[in-house]
PDB file of N, CA and C in Angstrom:
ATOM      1  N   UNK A   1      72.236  77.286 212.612  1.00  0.00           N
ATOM      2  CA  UNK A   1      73.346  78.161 212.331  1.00  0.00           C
ATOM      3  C   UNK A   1      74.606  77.329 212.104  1.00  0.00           C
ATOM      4  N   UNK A   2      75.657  77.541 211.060  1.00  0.00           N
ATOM      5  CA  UNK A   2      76.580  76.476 210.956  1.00  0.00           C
ATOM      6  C   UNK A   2      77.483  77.310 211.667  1.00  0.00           C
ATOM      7  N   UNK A   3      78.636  76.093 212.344  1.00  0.00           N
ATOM      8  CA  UNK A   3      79.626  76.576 212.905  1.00  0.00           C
ATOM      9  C   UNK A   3      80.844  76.065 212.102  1.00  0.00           C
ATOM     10  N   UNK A   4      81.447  77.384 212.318  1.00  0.00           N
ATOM     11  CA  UNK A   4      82.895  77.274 211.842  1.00  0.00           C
ATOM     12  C   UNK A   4      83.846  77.458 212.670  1.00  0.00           C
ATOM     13  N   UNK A   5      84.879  76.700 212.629  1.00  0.00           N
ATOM     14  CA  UNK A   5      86.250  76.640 213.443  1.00  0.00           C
ATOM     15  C   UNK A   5      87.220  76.355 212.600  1.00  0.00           C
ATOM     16  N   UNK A   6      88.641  77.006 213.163  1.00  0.00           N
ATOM     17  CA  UNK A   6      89.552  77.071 212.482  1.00  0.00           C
ATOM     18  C   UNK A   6      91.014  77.349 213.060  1.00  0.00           C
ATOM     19  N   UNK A   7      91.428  76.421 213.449  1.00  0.00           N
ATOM     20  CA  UNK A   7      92.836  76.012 214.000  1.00  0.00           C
ATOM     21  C   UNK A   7      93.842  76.666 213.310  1.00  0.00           C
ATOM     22  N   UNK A   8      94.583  77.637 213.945  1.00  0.00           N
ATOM     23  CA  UNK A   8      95.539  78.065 213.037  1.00  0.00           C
ATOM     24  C   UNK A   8      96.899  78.060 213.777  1.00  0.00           C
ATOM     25  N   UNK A   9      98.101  78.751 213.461  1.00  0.00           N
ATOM     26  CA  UNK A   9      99.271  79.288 214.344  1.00  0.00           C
ATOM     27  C   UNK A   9      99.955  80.215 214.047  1.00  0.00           C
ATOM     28  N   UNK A  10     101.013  80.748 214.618  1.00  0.00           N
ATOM     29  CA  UNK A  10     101.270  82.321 214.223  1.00  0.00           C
ATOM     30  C   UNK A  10     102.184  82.117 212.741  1.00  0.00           C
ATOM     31  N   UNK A  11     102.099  83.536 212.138  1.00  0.00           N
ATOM     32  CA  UNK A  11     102.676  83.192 210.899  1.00  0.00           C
ATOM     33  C   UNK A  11     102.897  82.163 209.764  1.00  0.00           C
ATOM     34  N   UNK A  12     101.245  81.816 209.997  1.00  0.00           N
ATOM     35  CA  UNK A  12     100.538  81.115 208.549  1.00  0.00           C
ATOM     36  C   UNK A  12     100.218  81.457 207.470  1.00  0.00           C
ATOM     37  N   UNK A  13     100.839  81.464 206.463  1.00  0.00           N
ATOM     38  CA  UNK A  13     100.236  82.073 205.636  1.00  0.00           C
ATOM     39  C   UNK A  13      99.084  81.850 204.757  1.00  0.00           C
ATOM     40  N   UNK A  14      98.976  80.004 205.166  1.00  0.00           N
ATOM     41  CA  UNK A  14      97.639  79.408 204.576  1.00  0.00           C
ATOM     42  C   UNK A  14      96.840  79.494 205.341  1.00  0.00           C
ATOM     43  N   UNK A  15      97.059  79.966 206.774  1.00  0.00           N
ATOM     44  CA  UNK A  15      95.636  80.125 207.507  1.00  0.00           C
ATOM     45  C   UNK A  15      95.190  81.437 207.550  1.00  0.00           C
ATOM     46  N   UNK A  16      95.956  82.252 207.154  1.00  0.00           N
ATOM     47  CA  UNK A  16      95.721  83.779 206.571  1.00  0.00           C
ATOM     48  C   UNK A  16      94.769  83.863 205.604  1.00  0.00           C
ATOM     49  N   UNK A  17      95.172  83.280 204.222  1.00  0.00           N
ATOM     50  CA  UNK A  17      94.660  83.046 203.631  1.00  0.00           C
ATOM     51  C   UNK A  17      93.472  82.307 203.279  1.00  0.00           C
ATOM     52  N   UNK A  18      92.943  81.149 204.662  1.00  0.00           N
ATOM     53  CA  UNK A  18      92.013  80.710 204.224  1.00  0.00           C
ATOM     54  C   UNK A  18      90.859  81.405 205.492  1.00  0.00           C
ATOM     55  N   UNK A  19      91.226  82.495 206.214  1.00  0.00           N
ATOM     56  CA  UNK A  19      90.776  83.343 206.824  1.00  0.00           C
ATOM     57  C   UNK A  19      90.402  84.354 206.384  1.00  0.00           C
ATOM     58  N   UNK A  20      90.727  84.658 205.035  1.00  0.00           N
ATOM     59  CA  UNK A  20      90.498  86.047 204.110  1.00  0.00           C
ATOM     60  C   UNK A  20      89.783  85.473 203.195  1.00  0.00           C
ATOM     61  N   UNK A  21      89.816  84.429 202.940  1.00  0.00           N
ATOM     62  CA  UNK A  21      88.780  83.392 202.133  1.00  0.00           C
ATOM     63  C   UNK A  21      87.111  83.404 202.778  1.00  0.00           C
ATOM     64  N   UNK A  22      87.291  82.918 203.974  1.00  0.00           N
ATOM     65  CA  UNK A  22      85.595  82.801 204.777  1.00  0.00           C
ATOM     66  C   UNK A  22      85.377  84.002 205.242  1.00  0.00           C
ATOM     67  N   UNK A  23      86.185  85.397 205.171  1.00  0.00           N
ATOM     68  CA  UNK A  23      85.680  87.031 205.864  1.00  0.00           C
ATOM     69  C   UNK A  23      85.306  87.286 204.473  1.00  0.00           C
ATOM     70  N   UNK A  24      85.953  86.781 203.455  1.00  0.00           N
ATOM     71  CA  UNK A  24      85.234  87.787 202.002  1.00  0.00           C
ATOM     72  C   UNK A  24      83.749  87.234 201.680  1.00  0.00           C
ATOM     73  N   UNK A  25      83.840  85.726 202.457  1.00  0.00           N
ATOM     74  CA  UNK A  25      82.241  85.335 202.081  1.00  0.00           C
ATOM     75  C   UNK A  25      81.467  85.414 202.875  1.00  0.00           C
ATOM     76  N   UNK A  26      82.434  86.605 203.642  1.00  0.00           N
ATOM     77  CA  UNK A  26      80.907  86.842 204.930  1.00  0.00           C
ATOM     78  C   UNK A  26      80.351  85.817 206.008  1.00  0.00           C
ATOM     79  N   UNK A  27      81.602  84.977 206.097  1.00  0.00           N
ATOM     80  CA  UNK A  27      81.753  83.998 207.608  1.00  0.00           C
ATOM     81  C   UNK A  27      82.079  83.706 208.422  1.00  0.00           C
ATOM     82  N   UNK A  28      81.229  84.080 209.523  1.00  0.00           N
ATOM     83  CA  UNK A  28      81.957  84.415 211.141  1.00  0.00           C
ATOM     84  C   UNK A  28      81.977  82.802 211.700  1.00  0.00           C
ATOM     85  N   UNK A  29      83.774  83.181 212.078  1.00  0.00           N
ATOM     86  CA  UNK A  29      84.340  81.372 212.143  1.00  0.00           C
ATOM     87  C   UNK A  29      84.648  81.866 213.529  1.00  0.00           C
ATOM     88  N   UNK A  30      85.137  80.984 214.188  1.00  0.00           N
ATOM     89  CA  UNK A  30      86.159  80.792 215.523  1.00  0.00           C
ATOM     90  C   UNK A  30      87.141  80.438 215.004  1.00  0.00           C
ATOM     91  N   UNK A  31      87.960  81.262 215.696  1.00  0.00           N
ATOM     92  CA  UNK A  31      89.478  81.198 215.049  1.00  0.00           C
ATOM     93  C   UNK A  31      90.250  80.695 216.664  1.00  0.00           C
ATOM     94  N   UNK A  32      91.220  79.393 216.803  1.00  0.00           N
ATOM     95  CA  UNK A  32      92.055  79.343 217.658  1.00  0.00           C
ATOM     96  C   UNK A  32      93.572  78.716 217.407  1.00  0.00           C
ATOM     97  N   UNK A  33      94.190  79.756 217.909  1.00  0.00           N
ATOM     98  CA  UNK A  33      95.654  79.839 217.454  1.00  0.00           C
ATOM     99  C   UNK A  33      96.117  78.749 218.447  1.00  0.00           C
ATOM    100  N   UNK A  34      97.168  77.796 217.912  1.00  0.00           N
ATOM    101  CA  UNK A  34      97.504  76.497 218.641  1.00  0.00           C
ATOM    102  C   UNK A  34      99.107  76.658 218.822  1.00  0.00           C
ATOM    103  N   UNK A  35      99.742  77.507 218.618  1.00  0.00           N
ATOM    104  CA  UNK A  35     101.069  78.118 218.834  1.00  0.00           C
ATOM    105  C   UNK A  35     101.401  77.711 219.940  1.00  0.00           C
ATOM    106  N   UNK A  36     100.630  77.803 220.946  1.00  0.00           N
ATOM    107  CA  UNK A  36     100.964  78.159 222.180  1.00  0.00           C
ATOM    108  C   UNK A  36     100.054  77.214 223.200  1.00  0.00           C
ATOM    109  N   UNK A  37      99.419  76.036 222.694  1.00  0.00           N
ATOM    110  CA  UNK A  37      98.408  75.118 223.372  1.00  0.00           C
ATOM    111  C   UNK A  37      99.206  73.565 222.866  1.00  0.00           C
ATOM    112  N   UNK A  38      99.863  73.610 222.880  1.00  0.00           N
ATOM    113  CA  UNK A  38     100.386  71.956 222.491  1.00  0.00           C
ATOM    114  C   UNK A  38      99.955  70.844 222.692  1.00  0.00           C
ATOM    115  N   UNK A  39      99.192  70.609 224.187  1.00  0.00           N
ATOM    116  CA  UNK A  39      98.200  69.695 224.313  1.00  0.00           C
ATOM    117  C   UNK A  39      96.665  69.762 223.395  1.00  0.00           C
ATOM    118  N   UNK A  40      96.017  70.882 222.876  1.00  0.00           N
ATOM    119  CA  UNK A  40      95.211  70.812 222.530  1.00  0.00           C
ATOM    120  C   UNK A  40      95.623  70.327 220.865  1.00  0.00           C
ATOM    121  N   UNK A  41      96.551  70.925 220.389  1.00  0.00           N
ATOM    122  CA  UNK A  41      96.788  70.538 219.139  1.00  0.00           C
ATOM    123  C   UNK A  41      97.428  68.927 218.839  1.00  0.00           C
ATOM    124  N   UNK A  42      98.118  68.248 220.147  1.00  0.00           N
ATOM    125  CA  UNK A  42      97.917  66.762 219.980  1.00  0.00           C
ATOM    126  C   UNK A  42      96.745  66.135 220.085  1.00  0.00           C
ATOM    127  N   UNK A  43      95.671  66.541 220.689  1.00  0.00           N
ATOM    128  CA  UNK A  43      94.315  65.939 221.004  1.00  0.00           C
ATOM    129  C   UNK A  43      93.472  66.118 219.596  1.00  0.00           C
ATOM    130  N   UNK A  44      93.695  67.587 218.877  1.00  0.00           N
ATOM    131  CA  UNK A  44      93.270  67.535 217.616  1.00  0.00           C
ATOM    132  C   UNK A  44      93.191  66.409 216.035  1.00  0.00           C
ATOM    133  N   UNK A  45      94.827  66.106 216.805  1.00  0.00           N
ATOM    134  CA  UNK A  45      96.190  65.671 215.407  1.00  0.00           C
ATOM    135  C   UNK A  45      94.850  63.987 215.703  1.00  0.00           C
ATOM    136  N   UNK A  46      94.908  64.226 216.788  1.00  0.00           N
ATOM    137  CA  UNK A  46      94.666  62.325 217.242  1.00  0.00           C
ATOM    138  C   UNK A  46      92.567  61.879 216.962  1.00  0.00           C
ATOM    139  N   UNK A  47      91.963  63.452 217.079  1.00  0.00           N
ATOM    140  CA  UNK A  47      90.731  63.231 216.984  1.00  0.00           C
ATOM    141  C   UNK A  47      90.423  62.483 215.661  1.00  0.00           C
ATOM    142  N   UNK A  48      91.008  63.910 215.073  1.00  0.00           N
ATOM    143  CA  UNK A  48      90.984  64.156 213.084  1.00  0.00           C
ATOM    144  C   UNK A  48      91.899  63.663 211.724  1.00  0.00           C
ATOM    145  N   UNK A  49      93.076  63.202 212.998  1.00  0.00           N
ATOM    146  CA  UNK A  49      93.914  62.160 211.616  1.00  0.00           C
ATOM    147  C   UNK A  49      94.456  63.292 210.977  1.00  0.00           C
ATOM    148  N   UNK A  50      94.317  64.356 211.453  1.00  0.00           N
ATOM    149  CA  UNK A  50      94.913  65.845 210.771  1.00  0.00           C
ATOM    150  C   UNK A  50      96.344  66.651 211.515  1.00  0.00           C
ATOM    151  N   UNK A  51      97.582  66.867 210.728  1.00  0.00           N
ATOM    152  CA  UNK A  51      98.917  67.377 211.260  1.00  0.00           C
ATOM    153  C   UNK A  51      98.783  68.874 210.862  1.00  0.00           C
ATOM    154  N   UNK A  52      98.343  69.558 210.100  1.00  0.00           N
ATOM    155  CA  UNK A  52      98.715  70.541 209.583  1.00  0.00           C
ATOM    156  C   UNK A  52      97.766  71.814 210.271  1.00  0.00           C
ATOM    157  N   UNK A  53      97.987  72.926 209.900  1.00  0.00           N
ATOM    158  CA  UNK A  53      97.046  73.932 210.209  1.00  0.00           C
ATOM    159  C   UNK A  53      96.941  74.914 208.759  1.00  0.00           C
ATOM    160  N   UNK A  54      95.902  75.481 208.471  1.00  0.00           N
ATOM    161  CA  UNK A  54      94.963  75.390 209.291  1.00  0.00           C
ATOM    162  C   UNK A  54      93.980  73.813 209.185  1.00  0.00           C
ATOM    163  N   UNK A  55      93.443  73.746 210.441  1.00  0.00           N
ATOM    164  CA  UNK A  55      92.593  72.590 210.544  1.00  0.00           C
ATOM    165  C   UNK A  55      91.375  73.384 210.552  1.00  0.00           C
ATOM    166  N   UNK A  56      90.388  73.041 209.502  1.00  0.00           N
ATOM    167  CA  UNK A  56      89.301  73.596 209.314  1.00  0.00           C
ATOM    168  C   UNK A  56      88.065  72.667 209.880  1.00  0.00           C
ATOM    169  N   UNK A  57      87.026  73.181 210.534  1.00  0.00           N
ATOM    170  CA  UNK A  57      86.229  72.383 210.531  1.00  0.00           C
ATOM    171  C   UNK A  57      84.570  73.090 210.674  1.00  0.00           C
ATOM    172  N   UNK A  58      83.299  72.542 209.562  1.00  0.00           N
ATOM    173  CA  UNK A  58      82.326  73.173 210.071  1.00  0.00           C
ATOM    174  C   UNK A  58      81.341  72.112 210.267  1.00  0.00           C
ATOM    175  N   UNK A  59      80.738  72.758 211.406  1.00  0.00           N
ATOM    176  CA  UNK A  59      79.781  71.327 211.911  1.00  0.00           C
ATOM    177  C   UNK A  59      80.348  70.428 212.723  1.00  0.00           C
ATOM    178  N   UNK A  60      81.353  70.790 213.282  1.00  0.00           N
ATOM    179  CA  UNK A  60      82.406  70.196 213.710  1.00  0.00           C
ATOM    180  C   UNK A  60      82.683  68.539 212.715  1.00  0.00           C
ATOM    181  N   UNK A  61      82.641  68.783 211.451  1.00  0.00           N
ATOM    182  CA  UNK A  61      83.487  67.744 211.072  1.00  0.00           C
ATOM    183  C   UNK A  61      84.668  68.321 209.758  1.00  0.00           C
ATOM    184  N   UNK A  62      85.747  67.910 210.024  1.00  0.00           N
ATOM    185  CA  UNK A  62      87.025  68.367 209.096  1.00  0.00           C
ATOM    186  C   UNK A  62      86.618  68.468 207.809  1.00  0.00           C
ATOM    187  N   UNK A  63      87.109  69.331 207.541  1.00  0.00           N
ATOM    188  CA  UNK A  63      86.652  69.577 205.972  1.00  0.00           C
ATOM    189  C   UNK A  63      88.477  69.322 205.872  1.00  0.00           C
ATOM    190  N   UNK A  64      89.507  69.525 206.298  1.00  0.00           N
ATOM    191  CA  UNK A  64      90.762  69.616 205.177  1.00  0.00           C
ATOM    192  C   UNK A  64      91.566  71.318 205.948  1.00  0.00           C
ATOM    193  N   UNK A  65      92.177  71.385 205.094  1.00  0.00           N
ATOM    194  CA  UNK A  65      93.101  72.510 205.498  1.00  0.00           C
ATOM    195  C   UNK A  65      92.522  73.739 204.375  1.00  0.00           C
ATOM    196  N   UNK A  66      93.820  74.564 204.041  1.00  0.00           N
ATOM    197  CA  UNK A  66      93.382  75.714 203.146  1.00  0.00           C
ATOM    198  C   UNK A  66      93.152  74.871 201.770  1.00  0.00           C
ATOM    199  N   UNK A  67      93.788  74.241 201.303  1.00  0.00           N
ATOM    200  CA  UNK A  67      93.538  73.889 200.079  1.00  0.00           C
ATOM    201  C   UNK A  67      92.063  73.091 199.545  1.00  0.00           C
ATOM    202  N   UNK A  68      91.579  72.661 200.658  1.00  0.00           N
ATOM    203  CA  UNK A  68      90.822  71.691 200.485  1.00  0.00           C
ATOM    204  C   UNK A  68      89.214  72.503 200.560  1.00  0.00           C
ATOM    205  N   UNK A  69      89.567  73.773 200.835  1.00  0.00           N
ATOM    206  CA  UNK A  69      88.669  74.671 201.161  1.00  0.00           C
ATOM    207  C   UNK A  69      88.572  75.727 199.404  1.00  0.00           C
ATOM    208  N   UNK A  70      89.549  75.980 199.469  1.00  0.00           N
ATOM    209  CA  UNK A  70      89.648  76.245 198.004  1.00  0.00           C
ATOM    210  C   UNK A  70      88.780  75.160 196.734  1.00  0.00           C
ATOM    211  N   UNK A  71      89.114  74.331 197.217  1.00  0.00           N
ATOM    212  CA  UNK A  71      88.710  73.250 195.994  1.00  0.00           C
ATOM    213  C   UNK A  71      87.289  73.164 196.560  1.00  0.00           C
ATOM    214  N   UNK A  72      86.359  73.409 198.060  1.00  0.00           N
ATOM    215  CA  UNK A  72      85.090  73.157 197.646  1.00  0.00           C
ATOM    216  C   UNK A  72      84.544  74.595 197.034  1.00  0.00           C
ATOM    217  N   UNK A  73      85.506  75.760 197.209  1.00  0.00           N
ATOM    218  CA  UNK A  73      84.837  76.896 196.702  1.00  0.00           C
ATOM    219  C   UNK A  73      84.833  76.682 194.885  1.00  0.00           C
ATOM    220  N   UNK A  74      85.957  76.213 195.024  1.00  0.00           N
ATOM    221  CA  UNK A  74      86.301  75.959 192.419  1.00  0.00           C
ATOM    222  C   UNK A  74      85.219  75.087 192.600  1.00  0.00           C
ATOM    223  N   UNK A  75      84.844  74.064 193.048  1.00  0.00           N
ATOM    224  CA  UNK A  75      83.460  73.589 192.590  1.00  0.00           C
ATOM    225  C   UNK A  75      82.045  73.966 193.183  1.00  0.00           C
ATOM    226  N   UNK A  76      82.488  75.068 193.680  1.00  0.00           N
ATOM    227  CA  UNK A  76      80.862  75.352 193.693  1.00  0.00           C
ATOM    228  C   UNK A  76      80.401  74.638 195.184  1.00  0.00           C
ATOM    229  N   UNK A  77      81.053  74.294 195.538  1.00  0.00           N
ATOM    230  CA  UNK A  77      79.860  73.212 197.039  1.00  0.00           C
ATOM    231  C   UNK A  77      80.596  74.191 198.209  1.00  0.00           C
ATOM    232  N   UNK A  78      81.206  75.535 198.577  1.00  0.00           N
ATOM    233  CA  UNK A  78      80.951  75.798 200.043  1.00  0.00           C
ATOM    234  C   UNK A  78      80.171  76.581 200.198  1.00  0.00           C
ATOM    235  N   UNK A  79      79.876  77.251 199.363  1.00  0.00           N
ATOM    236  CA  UNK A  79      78.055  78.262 199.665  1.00  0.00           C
ATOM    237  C   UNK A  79      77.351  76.870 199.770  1.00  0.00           C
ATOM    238  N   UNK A  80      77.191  76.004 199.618  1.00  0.00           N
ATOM    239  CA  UNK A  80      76.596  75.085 199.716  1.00  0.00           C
ATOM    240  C   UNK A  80      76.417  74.641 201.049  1.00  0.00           C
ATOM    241  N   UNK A  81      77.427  74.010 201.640  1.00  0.00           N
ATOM    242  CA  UNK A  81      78.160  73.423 202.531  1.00  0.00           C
ATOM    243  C   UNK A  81      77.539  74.589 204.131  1.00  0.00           C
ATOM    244  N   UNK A  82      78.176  75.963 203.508  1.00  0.00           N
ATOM    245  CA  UNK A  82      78.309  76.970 204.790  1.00  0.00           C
ATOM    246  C   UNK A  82      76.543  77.457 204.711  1.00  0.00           C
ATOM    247  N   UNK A  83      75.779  76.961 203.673  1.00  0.00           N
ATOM    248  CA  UNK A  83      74.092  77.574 203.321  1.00  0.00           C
ATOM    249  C   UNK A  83      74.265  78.690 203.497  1.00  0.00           C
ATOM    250  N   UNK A  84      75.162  79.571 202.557  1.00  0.00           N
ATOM    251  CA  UNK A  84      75.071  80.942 201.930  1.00  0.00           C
ATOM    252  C   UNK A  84      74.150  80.733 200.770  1.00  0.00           C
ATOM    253  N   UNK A  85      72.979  82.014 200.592  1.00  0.00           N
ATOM    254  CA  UNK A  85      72.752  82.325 199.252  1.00  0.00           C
ATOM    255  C   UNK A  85      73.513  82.767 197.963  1.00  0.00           C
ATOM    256  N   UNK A  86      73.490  82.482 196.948  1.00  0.00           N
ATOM    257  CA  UNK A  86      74.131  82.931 195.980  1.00  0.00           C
ATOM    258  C   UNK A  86      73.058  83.774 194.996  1.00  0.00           C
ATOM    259  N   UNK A  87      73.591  84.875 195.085  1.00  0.00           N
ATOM    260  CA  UNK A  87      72.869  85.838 194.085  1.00  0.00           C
ATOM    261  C   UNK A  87      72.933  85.685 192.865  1.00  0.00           C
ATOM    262  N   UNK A  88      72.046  85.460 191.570  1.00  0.00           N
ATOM    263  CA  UNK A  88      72.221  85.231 190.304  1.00  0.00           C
ATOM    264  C   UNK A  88      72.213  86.584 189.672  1.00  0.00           C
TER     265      UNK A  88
END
């Protein structure tokens, strides 16, 4: 089963968005809001080499933020990635 996680904080609008991105493709992520955890989101910044949110990750390894999630959907590799079927 792949896992998805997804670091976000309040009034994101790219983590909104890349949350309405993986519910339209039918992918149940873990979502944790870092607003309010400051230690966990320095332990993140320092794991993953990553500042921004959302911090995406499946399999627990970083894929990137919203944009970077976008760009594996324009090419075709996160049905891939997440092993969704694609209906022809």
């Amino acid at each position: 089963m792949i896992k998805v996680e997804i670091y976000t904080s309040n009034y994101c609008g790219y983590c909104n968005a890349a949350k309405a991105l993986l519910a339209k493709k039918g992918v149940e992520y873990r979502e944790v809001n870092l607003s309010k955890d400051h230690e966990l989101r320095i332990k993140l910044v320092e794991k993953h080499n990553w500042r921004t949110v959302p911090m995406i990750l499946i399999n627990d390894s970083l894929i990137g933020g919203y944009y970077e999630l976008v760009a594996l959907e324009r090419r075709g590799e996160l049905d891939q990635l997440l092993a969704i079927e694609v209906e022809e």
